[in-house]
C-alpha atoms as a PDB file:
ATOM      1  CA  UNK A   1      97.067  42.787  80.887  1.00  0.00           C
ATOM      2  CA  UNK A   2      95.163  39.456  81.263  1.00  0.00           C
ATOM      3  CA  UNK A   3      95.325  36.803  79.006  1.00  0.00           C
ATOM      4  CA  UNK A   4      92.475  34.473  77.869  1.00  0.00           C
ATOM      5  CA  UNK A   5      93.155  31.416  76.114  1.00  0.00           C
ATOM      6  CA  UNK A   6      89.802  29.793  74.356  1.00  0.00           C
ATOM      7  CA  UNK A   7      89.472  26.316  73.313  1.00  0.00           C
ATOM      8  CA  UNK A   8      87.358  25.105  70.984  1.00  0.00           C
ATOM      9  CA  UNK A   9      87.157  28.203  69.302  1.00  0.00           C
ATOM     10  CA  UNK A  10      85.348  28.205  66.006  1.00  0.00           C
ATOM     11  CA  UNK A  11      82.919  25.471  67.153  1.00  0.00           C
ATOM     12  CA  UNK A  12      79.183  26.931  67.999  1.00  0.00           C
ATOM     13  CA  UNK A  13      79.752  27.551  71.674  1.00  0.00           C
ATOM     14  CA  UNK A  14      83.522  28.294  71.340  1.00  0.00           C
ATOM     15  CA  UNK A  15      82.561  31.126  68.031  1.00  0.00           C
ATOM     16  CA  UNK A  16      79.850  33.083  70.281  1.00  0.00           C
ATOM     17  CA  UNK A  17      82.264  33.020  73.796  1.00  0.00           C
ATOM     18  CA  UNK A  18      84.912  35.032  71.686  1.00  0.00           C
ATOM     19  CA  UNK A  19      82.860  37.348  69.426  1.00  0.00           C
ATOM     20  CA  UNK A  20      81.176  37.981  73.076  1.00  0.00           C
ATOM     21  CA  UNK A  21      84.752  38.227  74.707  1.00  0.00           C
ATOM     22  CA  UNK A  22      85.841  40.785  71.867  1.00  0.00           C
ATOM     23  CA  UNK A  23      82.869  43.113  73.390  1.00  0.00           C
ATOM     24  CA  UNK A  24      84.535  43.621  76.836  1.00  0.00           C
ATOM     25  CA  UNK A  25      88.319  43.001  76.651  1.00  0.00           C
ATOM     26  CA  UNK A  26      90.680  43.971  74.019  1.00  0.00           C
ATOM     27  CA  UNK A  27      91.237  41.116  71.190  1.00  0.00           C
ATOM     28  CA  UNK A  28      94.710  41.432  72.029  1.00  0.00           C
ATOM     29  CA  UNK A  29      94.542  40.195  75.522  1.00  0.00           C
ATOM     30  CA  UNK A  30      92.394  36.820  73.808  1.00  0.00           C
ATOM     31  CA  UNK A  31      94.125  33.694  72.208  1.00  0.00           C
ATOM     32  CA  UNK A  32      92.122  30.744  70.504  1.00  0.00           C
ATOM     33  CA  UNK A  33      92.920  27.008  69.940  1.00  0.00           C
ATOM     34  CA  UNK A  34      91.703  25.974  66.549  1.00  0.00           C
ATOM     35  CA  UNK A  35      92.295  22.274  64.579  1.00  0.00           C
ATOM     36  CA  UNK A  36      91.383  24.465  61.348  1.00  0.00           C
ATOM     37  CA  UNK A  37      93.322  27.505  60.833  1.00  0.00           C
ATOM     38  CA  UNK A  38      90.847  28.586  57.746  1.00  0.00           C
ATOM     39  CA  UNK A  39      88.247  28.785  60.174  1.00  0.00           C
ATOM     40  CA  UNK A  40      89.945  31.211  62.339  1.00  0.00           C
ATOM     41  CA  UNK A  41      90.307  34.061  59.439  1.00  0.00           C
ATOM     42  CA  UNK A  42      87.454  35.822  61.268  1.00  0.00           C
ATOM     43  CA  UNK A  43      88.680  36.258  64.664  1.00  0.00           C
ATOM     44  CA  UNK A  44      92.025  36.458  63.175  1.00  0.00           C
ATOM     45  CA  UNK A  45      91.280  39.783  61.097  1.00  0.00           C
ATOM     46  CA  UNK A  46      89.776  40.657  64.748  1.00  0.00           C
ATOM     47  CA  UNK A  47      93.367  40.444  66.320  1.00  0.00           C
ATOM     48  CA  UNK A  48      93.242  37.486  67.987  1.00  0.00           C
ATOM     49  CA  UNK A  49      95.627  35.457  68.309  1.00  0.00           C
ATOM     50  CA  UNK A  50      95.537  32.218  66.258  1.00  0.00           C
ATOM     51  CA  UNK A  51      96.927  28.799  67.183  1.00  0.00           C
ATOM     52  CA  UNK A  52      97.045  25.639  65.751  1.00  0.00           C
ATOM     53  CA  UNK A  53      96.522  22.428  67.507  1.00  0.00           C
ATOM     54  CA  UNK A  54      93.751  19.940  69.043  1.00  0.00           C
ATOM     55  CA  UNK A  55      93.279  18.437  72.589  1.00  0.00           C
ATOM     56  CA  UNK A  56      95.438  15.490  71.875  1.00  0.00           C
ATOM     57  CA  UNK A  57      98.738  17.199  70.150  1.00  0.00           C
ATOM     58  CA  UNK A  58     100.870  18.095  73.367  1.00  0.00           C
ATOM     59  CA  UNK A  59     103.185  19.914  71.673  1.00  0.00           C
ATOM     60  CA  UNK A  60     100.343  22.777  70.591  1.00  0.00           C
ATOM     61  CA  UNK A  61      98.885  22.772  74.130  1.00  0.00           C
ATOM     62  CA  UNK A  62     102.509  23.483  75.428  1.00  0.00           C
ATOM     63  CA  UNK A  63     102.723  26.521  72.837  1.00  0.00           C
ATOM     64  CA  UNK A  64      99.028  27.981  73.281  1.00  0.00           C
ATOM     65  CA  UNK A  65      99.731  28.159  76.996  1.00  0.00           C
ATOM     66  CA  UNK A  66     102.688  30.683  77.143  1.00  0.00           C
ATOM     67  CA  UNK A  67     101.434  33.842  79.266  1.00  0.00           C
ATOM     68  CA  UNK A  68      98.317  32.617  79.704  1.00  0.00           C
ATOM     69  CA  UNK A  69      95.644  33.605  82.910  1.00  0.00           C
ATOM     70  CA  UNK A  70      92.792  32.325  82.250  1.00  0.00           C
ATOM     71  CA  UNK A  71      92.059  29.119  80.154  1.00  0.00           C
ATOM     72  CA  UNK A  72      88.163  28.040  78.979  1.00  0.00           C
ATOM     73  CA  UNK A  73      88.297  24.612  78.219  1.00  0.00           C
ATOM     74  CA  UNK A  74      85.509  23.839  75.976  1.00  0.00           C
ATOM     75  CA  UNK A  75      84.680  20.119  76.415  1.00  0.00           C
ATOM     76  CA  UNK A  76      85.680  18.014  73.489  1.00  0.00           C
ATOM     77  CA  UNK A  77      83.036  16.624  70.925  1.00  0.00           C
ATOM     78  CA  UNK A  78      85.415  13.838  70.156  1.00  0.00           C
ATOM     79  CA  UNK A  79      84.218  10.885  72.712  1.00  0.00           C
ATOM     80  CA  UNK A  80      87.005   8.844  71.700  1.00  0.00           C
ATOM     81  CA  UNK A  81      89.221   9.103  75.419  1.00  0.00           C
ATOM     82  CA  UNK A  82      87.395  12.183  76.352  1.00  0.00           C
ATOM     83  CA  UNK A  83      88.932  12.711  79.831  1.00  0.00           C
ATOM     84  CA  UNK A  84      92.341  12.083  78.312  1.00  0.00           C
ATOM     85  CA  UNK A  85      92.465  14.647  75.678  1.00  0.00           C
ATOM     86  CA  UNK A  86      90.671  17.228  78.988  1.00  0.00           C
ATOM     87  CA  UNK A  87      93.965  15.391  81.010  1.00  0.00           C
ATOM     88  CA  UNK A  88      96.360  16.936  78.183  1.00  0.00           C
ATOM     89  CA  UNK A  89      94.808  20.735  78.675  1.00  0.00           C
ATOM     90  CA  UNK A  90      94.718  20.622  82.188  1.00  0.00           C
ATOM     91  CA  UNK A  91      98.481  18.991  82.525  1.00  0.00           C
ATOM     92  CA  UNK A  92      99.243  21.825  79.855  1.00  0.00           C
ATOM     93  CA  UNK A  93      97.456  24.798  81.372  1.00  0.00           C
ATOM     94  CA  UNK A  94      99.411  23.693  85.077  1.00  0.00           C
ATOM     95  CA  UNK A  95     102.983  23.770  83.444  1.00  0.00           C
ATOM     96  CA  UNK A  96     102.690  26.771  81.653  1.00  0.00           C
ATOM     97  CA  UNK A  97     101.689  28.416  85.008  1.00  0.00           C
ATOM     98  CA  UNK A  98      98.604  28.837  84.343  1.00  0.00           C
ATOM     99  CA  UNK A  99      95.957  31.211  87.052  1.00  0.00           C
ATOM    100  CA  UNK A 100      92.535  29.436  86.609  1.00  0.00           C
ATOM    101  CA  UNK A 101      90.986  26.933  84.588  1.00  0.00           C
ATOM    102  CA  UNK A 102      87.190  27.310  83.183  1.00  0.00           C
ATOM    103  CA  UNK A 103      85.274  24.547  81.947  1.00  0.00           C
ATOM    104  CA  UNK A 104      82.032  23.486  79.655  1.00  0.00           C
ATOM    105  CA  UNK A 105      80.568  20.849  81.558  1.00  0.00           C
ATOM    106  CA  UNK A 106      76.790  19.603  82.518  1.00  0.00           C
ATOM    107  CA  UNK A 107      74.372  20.389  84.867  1.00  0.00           C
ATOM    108  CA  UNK A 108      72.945  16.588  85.909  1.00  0.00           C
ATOM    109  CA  UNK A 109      71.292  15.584  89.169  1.00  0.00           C
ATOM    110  CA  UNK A 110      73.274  12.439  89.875  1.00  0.00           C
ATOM    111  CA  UNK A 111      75.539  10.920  87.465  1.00  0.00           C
ATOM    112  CA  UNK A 112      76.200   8.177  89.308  1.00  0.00           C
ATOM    113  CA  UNK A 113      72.723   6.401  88.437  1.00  0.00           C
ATOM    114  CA  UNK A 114      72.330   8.101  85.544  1.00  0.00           C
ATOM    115  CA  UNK A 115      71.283   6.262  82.173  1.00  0.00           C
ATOM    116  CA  UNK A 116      73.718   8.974  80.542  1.00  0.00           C
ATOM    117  CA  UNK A 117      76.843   7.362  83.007  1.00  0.00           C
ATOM    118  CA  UNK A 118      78.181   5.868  79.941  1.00  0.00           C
ATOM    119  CA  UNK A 119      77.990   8.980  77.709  1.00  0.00           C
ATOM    120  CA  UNK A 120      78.648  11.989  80.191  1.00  0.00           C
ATOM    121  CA  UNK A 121      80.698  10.871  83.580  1.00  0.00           C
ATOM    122  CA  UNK A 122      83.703  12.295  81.815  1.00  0.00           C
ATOM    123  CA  UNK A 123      82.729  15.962  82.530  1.00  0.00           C
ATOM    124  CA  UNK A 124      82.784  14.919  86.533  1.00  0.00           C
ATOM    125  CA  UNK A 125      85.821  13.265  86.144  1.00  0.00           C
ATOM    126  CA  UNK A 126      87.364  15.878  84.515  1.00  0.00           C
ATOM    127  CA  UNK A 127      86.076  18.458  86.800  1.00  0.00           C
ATOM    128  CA  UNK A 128      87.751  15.814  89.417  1.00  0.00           C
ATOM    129  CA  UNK A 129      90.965  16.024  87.778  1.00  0.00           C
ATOM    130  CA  UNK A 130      91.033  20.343  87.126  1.00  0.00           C
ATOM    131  CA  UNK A 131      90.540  19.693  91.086  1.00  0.00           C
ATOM    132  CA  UNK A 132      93.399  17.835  92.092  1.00  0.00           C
ATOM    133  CA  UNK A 133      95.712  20.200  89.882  1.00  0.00           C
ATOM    134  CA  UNK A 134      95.701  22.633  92.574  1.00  0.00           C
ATOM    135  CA  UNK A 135      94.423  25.042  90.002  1.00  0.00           C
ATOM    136  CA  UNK A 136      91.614  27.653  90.470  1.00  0.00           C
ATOM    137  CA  UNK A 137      88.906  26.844  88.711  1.00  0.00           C
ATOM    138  CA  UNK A 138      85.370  28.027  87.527  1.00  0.00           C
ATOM    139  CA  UNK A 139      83.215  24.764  86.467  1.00  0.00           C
ATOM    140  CA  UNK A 140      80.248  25.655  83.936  1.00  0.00           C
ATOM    141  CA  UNK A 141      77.911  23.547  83.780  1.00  0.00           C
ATOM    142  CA  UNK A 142      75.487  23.748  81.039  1.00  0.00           C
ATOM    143  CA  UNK A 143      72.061  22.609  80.790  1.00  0.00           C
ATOM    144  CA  UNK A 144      70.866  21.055  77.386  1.00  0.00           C
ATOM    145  CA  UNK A 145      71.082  23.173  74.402  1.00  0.00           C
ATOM    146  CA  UNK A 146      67.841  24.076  73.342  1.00  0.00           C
ATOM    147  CA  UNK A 147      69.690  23.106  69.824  1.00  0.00           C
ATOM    148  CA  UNK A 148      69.449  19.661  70.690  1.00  0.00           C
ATOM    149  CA  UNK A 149      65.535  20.138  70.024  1.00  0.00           C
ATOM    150  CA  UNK A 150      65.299  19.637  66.367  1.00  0.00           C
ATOM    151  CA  UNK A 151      67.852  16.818  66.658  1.00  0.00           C
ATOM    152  CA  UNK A 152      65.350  15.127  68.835  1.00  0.00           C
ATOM    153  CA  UNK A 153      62.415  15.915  67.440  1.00  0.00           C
ATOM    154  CA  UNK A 154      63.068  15.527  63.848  1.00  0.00           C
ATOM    155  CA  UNK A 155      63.264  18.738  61.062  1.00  0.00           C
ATOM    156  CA  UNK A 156      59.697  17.325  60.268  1.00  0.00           C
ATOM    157  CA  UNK A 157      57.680  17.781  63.059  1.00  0.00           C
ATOM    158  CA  UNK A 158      55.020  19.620  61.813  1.00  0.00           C
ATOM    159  CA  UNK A 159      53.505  16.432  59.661  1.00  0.00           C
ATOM    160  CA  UNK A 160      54.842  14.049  62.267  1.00  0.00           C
ATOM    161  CA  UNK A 161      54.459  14.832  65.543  1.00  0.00           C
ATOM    162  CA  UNK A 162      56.889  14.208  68.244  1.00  0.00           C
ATOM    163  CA  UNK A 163      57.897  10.146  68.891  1.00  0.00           C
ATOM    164  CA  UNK A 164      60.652  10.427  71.774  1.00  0.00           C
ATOM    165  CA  UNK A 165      60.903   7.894  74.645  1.00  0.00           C
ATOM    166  CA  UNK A 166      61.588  10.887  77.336  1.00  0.00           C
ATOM    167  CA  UNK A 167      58.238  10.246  79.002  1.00  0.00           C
ATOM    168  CA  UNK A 168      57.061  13.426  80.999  1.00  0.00           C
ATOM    169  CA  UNK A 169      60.573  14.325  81.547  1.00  0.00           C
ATOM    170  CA  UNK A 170      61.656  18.117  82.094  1.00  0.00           C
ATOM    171  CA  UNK A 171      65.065  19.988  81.068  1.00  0.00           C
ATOM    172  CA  UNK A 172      65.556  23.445  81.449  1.00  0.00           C
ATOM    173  CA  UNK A 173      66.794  23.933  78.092  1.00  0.00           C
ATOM    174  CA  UNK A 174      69.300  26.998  77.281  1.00  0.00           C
ATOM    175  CA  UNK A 175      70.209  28.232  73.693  1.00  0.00           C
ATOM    176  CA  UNK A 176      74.006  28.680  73.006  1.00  0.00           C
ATOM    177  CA  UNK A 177      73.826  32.119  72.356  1.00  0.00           C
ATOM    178  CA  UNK A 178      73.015  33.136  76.039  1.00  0.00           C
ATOM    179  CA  UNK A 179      75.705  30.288  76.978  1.00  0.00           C
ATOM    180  CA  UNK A 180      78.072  31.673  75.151  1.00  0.00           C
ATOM    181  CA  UNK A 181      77.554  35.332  76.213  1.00  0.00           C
ATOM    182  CA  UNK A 182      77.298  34.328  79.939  1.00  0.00           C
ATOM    183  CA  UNK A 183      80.549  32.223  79.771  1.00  0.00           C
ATOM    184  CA  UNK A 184      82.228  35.498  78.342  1.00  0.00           C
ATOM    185  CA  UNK A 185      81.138  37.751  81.326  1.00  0.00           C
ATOM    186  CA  UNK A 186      82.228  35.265  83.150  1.00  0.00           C
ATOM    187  CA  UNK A 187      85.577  34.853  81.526  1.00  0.00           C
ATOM    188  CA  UNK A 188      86.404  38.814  81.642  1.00  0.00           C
ATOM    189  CA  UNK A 189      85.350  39.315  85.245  1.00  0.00           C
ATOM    190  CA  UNK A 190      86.941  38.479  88.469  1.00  0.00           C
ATOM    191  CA  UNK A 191      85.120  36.842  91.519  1.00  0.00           C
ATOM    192  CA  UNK A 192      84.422  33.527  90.136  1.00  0.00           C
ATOM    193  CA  UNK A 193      87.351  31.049  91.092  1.00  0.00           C
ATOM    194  CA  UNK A 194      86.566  27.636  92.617  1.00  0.00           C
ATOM    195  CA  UNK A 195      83.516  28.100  91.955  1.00  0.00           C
ATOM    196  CA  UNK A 196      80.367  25.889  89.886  1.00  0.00           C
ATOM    197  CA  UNK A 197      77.681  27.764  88.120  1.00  0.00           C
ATOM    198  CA  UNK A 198      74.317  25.871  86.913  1.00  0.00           C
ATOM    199  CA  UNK A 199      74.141  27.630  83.487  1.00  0.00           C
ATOM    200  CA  UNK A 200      70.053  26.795  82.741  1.00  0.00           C
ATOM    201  CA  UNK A 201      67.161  28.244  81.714  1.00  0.00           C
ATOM    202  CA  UNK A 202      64.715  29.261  84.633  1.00  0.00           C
ATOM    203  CA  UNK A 203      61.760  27.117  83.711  1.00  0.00           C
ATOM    204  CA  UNK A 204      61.665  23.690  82.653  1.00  0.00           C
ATOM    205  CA  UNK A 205      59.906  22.209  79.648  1.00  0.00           C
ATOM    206  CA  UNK A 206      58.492  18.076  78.854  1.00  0.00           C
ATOM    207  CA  UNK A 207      58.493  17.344  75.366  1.00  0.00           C
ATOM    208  CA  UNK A 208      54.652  17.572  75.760  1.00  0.00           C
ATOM    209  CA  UNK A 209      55.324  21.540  76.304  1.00  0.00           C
ATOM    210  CA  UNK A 210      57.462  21.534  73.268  1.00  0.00           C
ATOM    211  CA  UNK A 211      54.290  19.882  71.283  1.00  0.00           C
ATOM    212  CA  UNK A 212      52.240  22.446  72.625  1.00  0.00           C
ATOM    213  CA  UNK A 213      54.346  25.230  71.741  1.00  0.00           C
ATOM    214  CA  UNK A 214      54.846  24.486  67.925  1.00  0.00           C
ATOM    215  CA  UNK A 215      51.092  23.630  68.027  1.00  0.00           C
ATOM    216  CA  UNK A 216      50.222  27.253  69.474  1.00  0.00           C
ATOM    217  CA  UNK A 217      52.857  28.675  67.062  1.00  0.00           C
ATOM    218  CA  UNK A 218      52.057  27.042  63.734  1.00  0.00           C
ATOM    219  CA  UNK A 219      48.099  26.090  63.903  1.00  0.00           C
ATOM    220  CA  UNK A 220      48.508  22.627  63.289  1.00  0.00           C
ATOM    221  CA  UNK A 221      47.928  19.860  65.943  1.00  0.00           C
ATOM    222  CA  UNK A 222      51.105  18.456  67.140  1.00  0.00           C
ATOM    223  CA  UNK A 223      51.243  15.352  68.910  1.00  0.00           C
ATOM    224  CA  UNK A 224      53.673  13.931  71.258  1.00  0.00           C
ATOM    225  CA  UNK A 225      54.200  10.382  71.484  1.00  0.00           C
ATOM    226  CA  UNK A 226      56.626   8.907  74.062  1.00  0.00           C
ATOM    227  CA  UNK A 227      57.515   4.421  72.875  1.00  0.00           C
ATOM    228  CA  UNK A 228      59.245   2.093  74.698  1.00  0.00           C
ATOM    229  CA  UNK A 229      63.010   2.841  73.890  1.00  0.00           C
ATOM    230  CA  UNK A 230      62.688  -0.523  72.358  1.00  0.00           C
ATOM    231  CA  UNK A 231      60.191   0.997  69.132  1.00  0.00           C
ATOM    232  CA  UNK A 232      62.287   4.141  69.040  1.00  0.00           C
ATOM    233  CA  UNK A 233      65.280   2.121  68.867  1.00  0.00           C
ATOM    234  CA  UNK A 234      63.868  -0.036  66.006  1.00  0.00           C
ATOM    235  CA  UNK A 235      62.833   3.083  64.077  1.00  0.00           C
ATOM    236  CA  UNK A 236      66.142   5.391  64.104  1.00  0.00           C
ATOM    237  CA  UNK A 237      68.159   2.105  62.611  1.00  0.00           C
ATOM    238  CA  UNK A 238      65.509   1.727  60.018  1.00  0.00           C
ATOM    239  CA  UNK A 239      66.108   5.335  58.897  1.00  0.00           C
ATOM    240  CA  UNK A 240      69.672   3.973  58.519  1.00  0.00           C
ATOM    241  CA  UNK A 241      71.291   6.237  61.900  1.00  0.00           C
ATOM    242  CA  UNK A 242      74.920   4.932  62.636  1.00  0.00           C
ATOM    243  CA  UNK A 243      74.821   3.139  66.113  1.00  0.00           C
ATOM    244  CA  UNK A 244      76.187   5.121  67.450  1.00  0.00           C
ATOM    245  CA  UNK A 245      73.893   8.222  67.076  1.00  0.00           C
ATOM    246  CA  UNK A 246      71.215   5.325  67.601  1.00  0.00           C
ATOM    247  CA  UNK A 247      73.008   4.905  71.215  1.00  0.00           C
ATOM    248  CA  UNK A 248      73.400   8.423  72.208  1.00  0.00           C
ATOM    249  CA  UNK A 249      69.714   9.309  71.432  1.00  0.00           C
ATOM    250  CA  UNK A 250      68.621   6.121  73.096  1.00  0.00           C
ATOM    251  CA  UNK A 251      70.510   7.443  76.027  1.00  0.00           C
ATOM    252  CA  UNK A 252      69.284  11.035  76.210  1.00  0.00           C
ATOM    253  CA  UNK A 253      65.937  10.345  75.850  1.00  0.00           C
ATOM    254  CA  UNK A 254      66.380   7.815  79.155  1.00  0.00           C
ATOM    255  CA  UNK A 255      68.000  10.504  81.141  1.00  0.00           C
ATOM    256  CA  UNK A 256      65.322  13.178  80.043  1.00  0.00           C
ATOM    257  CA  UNK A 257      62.575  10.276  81.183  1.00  0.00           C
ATOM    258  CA  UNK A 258      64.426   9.961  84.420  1.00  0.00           C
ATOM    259  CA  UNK A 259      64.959  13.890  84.977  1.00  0.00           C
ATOM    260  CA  UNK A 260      68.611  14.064  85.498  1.00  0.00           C
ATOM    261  CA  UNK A 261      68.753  17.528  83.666  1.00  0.00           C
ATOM    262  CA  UNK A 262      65.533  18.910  85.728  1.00  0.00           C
ATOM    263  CA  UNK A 263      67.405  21.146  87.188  1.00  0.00           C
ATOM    264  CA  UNK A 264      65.866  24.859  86.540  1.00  0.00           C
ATOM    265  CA  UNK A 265      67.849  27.761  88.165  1.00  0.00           C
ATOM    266  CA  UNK A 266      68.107  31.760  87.777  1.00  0.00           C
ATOM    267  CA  UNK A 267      72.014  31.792  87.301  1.00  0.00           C
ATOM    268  CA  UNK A 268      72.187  32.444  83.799  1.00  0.00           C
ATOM    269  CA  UNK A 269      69.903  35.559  83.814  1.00  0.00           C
ATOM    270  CA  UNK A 270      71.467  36.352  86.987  1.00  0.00           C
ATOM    271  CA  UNK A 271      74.811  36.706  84.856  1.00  0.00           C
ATOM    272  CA  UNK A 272      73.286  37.967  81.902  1.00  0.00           C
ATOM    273  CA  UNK A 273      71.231  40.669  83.736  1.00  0.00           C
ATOM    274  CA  UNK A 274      68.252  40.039  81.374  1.00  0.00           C
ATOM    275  CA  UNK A 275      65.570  37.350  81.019  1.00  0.00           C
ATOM    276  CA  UNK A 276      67.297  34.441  78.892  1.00  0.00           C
ATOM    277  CA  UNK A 277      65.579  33.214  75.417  1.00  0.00           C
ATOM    278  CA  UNK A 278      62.332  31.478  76.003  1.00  0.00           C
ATOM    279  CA  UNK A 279      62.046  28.465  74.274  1.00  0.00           C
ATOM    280  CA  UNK A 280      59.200  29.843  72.348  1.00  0.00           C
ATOM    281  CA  UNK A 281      61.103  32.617  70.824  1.00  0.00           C
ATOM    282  CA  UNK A 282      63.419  29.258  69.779  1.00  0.00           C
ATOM    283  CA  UNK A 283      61.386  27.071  68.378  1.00  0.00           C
ATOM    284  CA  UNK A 284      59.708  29.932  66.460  1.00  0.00           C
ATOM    285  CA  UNK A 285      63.476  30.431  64.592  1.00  0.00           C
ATOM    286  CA  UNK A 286      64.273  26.847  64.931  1.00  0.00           C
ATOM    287  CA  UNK A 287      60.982  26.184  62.783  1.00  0.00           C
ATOM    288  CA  UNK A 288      60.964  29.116  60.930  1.00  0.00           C
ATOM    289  CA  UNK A 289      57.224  29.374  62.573  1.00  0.00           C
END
């Protein structure tokens, strides 16, 4: 009987792989690696199997990985040394014997002249790195999470319009839930070692089709505006935004304006075996439109 060891468990991707997971193989052949062992009572209750640990304690990694398979490492939200804590999973995963390595990256055009270098090369290096362990390994690379929209765009959008320096940039934006139940079919079926799937949606949106849509969807005119990153940057530090948030929405916005994520392909329905969520049907619960 296989064994599936999830990282990242009770965060929002990591939560909807497993519940997912729990539909097609039996919770006792899945294993989670949680910081917070409260948060786990869920999937515990389930019969999974709970572990304690994070990304940078060795010593947990080490004990997670006994008769393991399989292994999704969910990239860490922690930027501090990034690649290292990924180092400590993959060096883990290896000397516990480990069969195949999946992991959460990004689908990006070319991150070496990228705006988002600074921000995002870690997921290719780490990719890099699951490489040269002689491992097999399925690399998942995500497109934006339609999530990301509200962060963006700001919870009041309806009485302010959109002001985002991403030009007419496109993304093919996919919401976690389809993410998360793709990664899981993934994760239970066979086929898919050393190999890279571009998890996206099929059709590509500019934040002037996201203006249109809530326009269309609530009856009140909603314009798009796209500054100089210069007026943008000015305005998020006079709401009072740490700098570094400042930064990595300064950065984003760049990349969108330079169309490093306009990347649209049919993978994820392909997997799913349905059309994905359209980014309508999103922003309609998003806004609660």
């Amino acid at each position: 009987m296989e064994k599936i060891l999830v990282t990242g468990a009770t965060g929002h991707l990591g939560n909807i792989v497993v519940e997912n997971l729990l539909k097609k193989v039996s919770a006792g052949q899945i294993s989670i690696l949680v910081r917070d062992e409260a948060k786990a009572q869920a999937l515990k209750a389930k019969g999974v199997t709970v572990n304690i640990g994070s990304y940078q304690d060795i010593h947990s990694l080490n004990n997670a990985m006994k008769g393991i398979d399989k292994v999704l490492l969910i990239s860490s939200s922690d930027f501090n040394d990034r690649i290292g804590q990924h180092k400590n999973v993959v060096d883990a995963a290896k000397q516990a014997g480990v069969k195949q390595i999946l992991y959460t990256g990004v689908t990006l055009k070319d991150i070496a002249v990228s705006p988002l270098q600074p921000l995002l090369q870690d997921h290719f290096q780490t990719e890099d790195y699951i490489k040269e362990s002689g491992l097999s390994f399925t690399f998942l690379q995500n497109s934006l999470y339609a999530e990301v929209i509200p962060m963006f765009v700001g919870e009041d959008v309806l009485k302010t319009g959109i002001f985002f320096p991403a030009g007419e940039g496109k993304v093919p934006f996919a919401v976690r839930k389809d993410l998360g139940e793709a990664i899981a079919i993934i994760l239970a079926s066979e086929g898919h070692e050393n190999k890279t799937y571009h998890l996206t949606a099929s059709k590509t949106y500019s934040f002037a089709d996201i203006a249109a849509e809530l326009t269309s969807l609530s009856g009140k005119k909603v314009n798009y505006t796209s500054p100089e990153d210069d007026a943008f940057e000015d305005l998020l530090k006079q709401f009072g935004l740490p700098e570094e948030i400042v930064l990595m929405s300064v950065l984003f916005a760049k990349g969108i304006k330079n169309n490093d994520f306009n990347m649209a392909d049919g993978t994820l329905e392909s997997i799913l075996g349905r059309e994905q969520t359209d980014l309508r049907m999103f922003l309609k619960e998003a806004f609660n439109l």
